[in-house]
Protein backbone atom coordinates (compact mmCIF):
# COMPACT_ATOMS: atom_id res chain seq x y z
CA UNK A 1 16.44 -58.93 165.14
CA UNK A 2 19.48 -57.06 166.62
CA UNK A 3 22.73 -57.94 166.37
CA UNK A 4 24.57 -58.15 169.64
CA UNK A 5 27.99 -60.18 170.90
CA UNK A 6 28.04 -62.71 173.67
CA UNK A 7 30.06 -62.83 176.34
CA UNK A 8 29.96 -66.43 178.07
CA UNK A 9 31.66 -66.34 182.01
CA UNK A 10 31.69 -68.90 184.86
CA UNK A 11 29.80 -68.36 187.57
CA UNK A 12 30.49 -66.06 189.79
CA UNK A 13 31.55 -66.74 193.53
CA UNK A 14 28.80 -66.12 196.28
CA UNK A 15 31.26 -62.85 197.28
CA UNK A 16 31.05 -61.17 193.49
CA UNK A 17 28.47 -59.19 192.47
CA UNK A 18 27.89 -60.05 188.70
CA UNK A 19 24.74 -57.66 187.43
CA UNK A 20 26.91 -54.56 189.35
CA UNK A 21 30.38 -55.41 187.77
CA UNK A 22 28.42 -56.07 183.91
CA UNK A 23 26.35 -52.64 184.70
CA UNK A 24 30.13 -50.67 185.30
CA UNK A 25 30.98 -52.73 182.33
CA UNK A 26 28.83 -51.22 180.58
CA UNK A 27 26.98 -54.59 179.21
CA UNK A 28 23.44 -53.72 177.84
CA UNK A 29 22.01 -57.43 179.50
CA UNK A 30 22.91 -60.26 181.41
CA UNK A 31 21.20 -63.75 181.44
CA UNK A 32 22.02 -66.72 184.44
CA UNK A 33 22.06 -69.63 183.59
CA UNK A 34 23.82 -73.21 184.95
CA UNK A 35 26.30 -72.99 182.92
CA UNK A 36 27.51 -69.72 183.61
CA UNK A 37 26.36 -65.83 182.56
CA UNK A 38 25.66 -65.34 179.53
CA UNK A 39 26.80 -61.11 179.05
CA UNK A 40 25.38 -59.07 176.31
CA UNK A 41 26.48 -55.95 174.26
CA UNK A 42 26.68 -53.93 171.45
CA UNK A 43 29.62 -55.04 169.01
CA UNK A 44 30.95 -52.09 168.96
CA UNK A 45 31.41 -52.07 173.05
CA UNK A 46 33.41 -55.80 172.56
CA UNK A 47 36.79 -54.89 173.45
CA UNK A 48 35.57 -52.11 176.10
CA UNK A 49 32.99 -54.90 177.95
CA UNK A 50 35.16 -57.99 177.48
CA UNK A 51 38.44 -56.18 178.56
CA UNK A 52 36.36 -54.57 181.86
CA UNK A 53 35.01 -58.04 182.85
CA UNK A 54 38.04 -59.89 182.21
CA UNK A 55 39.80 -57.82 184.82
CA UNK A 56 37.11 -58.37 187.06
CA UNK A 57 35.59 -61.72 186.70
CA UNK A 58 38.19 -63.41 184.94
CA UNK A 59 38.18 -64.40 180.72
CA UNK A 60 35.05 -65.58 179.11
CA UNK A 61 34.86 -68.86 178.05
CA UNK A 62 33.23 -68.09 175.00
CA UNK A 63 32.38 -64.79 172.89
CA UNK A 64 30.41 -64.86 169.73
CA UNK A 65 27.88 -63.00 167.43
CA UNK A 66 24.50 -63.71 167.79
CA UNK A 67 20.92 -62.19 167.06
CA UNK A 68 18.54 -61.44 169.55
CA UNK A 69 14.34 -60.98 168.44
CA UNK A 70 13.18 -57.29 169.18
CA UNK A 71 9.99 -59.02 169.51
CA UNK A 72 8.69 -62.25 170.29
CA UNK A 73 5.96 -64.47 168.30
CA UNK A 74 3.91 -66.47 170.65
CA UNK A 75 3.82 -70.39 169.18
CA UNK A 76 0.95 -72.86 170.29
CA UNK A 77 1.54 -75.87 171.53
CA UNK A 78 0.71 -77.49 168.35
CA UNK A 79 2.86 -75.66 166.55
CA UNK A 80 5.66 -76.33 168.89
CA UNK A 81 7.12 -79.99 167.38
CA UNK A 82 6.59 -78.45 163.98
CA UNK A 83 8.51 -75.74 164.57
CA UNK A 84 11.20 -77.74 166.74
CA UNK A 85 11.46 -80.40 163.30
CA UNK A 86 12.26 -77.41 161.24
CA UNK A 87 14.94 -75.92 163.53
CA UNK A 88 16.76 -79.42 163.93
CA UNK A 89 16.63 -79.77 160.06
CA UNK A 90 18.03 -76.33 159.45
CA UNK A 91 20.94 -77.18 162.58
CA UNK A 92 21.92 -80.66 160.75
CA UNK A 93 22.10 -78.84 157.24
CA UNK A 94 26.00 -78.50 156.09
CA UNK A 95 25.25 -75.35 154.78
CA UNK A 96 23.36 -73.38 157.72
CA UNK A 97 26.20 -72.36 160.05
CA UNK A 98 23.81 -71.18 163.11
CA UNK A 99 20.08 -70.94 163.67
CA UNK A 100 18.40 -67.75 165.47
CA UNK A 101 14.68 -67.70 166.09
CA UNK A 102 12.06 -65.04 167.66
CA UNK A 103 9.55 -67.86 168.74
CA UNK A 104 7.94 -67.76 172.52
CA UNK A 105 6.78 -70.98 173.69
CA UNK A 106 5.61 -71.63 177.88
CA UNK A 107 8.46 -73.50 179.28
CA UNK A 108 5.62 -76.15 180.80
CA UNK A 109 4.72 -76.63 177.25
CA UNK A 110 8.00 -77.09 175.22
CA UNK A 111 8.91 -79.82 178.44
CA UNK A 112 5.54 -81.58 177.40
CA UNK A 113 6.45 -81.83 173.91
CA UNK A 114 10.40 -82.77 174.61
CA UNK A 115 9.52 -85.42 176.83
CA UNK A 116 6.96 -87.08 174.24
């Protein structure tokens, strides 16, 4: 896994251009989501990336450290719950202050097993 920061904004209006103002930025990836745009970049390019965008497209909501998988490991659907158990024990632990995984499951499969 890589280490990388976070950079949570709103979204957007329909007149900016998000991926073209992060590219400038110079923001190595950039994720849409509902809630927002979830920026990514080196830690060492924080202050450059945040400061750019801030200017731009106003302050992040959030900014944090986080660990993204190089690669992936494909999980079968039986695996899936098993695998989802484990990662809600390790989240309700006291002592585990975040949870970062590498696991690749078919979105049509993990809503079959949430909705079970």
């Amino acid at each position: 896994m890589n280490k990388w920061v976070k950079l949570t904004l709103r979204h957007p209006s329909k007149k900016e251009k998000p991926f073209n103002t992060i590219a400038e930025a110079g923001a190595e990836d950039l994720v849409e989501e509902e809630s927002g745009c979830q920026v990514f970049t080196e830690p060492k390019s924080l202050h450059k990336v945040s400061g750019f965008l801030e200017e731009k497209l106003g302050e992040p909501s959030a900014c944090k450290l986080v660990w993204r998988p190089v690669n992936t490991v494909a999980v079968s659907e039986e695996q899936v719950e098993s695998l989802l158990k484990l990662i809600d024990l390790l989240e309700d632990n006291d002592d585990v202050q975040a949870v970062f995984s590498n696991f690749d499951v078919d979105p049509e499969v993990l809503k079959r097993v949430l909705s079970s």
